[in-house]
C-alpha atoms as a PDB file:
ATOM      1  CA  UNK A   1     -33.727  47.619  14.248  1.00  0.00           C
ATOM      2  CA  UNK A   2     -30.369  46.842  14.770  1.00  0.00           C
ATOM      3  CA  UNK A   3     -30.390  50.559  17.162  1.00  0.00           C
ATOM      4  CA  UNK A   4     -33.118  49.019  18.856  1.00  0.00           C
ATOM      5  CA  UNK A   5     -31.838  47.465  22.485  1.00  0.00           C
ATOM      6  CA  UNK A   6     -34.619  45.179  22.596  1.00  0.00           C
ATOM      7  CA  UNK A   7     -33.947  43.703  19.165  1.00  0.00           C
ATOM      8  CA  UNK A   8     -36.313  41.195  17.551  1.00  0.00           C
ATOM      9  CA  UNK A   9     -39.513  41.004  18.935  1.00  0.00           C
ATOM     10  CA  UNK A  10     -41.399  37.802  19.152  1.00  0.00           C
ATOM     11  CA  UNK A  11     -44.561  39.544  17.162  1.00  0.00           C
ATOM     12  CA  UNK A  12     -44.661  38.008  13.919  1.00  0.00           C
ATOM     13  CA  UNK A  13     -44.389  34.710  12.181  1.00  0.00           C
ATOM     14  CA  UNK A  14     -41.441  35.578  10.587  1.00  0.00           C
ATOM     15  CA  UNK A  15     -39.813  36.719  13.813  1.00  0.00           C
ATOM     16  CA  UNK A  16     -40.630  33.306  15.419  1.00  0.00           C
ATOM     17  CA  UNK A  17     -37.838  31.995  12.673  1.00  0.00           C
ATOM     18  CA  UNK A  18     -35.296  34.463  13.648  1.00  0.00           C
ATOM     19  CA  UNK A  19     -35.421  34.309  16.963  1.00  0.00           C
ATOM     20  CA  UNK A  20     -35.114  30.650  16.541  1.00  0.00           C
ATOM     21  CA  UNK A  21     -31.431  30.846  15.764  1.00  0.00           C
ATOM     22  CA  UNK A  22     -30.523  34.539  16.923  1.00  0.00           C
ATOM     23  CA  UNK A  23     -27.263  36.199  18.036  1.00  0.00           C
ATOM     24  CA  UNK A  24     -26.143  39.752  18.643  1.00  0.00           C
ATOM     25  CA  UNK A  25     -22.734  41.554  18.901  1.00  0.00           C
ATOM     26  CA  UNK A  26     -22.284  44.856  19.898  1.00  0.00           C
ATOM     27  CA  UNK A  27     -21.071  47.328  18.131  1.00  0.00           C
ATOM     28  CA  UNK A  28     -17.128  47.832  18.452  1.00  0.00           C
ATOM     29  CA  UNK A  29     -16.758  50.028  15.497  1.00  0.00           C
ATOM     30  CA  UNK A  30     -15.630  50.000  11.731  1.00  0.00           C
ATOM     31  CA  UNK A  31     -14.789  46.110  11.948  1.00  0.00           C
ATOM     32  CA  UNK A  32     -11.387  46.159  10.909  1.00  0.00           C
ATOM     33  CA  UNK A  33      -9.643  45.302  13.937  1.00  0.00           C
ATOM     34  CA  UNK A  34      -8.075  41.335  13.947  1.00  0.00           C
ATOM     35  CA  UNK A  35      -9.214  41.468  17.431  1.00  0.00           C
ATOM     36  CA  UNK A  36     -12.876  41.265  16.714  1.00  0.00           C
ATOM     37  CA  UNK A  37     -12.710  38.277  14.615  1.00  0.00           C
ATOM     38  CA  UNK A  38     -12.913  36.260  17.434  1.00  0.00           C
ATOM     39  CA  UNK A  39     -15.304  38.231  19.339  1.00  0.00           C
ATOM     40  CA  UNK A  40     -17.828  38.230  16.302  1.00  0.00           C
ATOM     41  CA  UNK A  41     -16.743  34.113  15.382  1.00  0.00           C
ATOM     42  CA  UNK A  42     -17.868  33.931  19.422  1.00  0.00           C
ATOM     43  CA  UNK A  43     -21.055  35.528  19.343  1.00  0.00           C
ATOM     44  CA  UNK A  44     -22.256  34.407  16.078  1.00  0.00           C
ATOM     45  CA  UNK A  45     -21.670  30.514  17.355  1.00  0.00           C
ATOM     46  CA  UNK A  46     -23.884  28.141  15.214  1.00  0.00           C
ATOM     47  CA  UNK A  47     -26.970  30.601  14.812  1.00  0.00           C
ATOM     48  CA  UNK A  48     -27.989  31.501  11.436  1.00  0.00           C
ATOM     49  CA  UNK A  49     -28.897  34.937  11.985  1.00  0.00           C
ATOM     50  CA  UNK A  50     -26.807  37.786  13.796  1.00  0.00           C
ATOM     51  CA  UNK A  51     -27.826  41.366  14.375  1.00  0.00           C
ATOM     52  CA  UNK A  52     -24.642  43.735  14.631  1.00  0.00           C
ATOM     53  CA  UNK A  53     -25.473  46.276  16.934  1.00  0.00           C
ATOM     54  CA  UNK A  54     -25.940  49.819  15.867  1.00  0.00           C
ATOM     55  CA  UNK A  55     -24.971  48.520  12.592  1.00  0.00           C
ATOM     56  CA  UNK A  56     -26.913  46.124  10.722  1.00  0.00           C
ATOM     57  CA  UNK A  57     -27.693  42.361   9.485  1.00  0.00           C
ATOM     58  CA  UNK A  58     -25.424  39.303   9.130  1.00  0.00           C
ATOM     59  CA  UNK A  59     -26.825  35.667   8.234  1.00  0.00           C
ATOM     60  CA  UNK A  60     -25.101  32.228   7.134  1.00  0.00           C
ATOM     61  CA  UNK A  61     -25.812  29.011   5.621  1.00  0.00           C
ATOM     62  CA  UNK A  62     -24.487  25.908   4.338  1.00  0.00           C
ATOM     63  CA  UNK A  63     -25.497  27.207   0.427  1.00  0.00           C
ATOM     64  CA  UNK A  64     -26.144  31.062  -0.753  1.00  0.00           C
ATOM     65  CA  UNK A  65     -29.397  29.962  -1.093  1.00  0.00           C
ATOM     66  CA  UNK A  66     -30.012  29.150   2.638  1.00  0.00           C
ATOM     67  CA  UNK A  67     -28.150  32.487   3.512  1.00  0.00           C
ATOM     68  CA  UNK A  68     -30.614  34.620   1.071  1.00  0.00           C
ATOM     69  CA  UNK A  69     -33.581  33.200   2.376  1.00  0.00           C
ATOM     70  CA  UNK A  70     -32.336  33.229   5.717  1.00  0.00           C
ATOM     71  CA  UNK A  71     -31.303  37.168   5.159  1.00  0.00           C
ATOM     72  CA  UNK A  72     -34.798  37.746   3.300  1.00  0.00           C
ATOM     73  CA  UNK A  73     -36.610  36.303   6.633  1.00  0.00           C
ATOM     74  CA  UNK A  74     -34.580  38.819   9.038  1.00  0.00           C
ATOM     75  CA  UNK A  75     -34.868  41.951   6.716  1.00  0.00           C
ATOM     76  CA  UNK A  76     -39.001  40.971   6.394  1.00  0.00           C
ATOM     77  CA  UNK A  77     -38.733  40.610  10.235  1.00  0.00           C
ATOM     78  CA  UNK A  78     -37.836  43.921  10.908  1.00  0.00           C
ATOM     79  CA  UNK A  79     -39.462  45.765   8.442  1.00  0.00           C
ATOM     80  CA  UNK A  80     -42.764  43.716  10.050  1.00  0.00           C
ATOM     81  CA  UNK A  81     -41.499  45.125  13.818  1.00  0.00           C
ATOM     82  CA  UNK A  82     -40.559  48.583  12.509  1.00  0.00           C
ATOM     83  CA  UNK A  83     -44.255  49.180  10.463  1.00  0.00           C
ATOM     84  CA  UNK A  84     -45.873  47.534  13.850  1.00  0.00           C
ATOM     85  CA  UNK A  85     -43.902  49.886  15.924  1.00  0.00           C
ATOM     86  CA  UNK A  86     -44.486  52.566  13.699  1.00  0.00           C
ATOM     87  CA  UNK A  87     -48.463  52.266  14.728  1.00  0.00           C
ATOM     88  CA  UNK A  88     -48.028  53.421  18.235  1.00  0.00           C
ATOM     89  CA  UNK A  89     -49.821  50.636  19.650  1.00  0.00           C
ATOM     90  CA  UNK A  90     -49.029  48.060  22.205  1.00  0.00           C
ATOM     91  CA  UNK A  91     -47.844  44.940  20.464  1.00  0.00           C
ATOM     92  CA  UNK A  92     -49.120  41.819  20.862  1.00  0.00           C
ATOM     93  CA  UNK A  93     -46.268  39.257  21.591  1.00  0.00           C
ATOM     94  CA  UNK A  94     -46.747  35.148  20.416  1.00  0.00           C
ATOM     95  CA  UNK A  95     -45.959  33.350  23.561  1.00  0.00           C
ATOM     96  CA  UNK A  96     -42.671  32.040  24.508  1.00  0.00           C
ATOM     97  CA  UNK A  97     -43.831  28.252  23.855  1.00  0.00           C
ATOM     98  CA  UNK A  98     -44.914  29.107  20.147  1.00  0.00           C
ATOM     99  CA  UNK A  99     -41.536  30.200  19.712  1.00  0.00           C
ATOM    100  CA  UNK A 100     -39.475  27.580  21.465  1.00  0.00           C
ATOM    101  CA  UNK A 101     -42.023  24.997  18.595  1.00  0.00           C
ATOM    102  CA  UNK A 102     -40.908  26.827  15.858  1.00  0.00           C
ATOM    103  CA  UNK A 103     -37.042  26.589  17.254  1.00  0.00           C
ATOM    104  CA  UNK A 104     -37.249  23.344  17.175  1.00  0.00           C
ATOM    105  CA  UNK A 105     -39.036  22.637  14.069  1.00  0.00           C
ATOM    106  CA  UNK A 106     -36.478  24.829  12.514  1.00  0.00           C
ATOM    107  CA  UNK A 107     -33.323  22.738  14.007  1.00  0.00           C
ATOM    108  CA  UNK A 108     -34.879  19.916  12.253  1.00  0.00           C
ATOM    109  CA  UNK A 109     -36.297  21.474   8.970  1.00  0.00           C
ATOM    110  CA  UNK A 110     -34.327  24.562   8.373  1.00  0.00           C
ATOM    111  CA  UNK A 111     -34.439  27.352   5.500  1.00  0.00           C
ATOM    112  CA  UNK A 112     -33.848  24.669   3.217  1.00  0.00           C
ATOM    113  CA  UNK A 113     -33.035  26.596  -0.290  1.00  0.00           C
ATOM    114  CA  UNK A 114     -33.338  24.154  -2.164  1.00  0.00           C
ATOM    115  CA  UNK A 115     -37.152  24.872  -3.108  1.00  0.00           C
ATOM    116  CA  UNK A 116     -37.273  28.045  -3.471  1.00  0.00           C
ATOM    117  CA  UNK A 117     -33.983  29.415  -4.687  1.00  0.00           C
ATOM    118  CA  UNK A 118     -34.389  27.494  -8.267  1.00  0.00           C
ATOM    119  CA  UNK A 119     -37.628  29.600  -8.879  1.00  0.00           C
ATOM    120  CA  UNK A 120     -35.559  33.041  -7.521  1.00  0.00           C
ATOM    121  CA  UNK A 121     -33.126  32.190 -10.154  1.00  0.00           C
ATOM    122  CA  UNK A 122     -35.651  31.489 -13.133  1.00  0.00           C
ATOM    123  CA  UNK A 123     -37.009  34.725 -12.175  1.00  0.00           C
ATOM    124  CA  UNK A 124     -33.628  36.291 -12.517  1.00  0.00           C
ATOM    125  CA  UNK A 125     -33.005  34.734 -15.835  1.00  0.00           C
ATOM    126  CA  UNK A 126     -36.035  36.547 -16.733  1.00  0.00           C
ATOM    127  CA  UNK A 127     -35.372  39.975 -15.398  1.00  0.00           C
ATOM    128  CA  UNK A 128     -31.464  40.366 -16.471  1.00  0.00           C
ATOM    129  CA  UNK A 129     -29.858  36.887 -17.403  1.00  0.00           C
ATOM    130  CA  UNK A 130     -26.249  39.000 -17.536  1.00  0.00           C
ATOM    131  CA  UNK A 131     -25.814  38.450 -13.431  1.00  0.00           C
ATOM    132  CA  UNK A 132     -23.812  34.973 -14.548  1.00  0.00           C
ATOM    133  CA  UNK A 133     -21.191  36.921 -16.203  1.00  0.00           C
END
């Protein structure tokens, strides 16, 4: 997706929460360079989720649990966009209002972690409990 110059596409539900807090940067390269701190500190601003440009994903939050759902909710996103896409179809596209609701809604409510992350990491006591070493 991120090679895709018409990034996220307002087709699913979980786009609508992406694109409610979406940036992009373009790709400069390797990011190595001190002189694209800024530029990436710039275009990431307060949104949660950023798409790097011929390159990949990139999300924050104020906990790791916010920033794992949040990155769960863009990888879903895409791989919902790329399987549409995939189809050959035309797409059908939730309308600009819908998405401009769930912007708001997610200002106020956020990816709050705090439900589910506790049951993500009972589940991962269960699977391999040696992750906390």
């Amino acid at each position: 997706m991120s090679a895709q110059k018409a990034g996220v596409l307002p087709i699913s539900q979980q786009s609508t929460f992406v694109l409610s807090s979406l940036a992009y940067h373009d790709y400069e390269g390797v990011a190595v360079r001190e002189d694209e701190k800024p530029r990436l500190q710039a275009d990431l601003g307060n949104a949660t989720f950023l798409m790097l440009r011929n390159h990949g994903l990139l999300t924050v939050g104020k906990t790791v649990a916010d920033a794992f759902l949040a990155m769960y909710a863009f990888e879903t996103t895409c791989q919902i966009q790329i399987g549409a896409q995939s189809g050959g179809a035309e797409l059908a596209s939730i309308d600009a209002r819908v998405v401009e609701g769930i912007g708001h809604a997610m200002k106020v409510q956020g990816l709050d972690g705090s439900f589910i992350w506790p049951a993500l990491l009972r589940r991962l006591d269960r699977i391999d409990p040696t992750y906390k070493n």
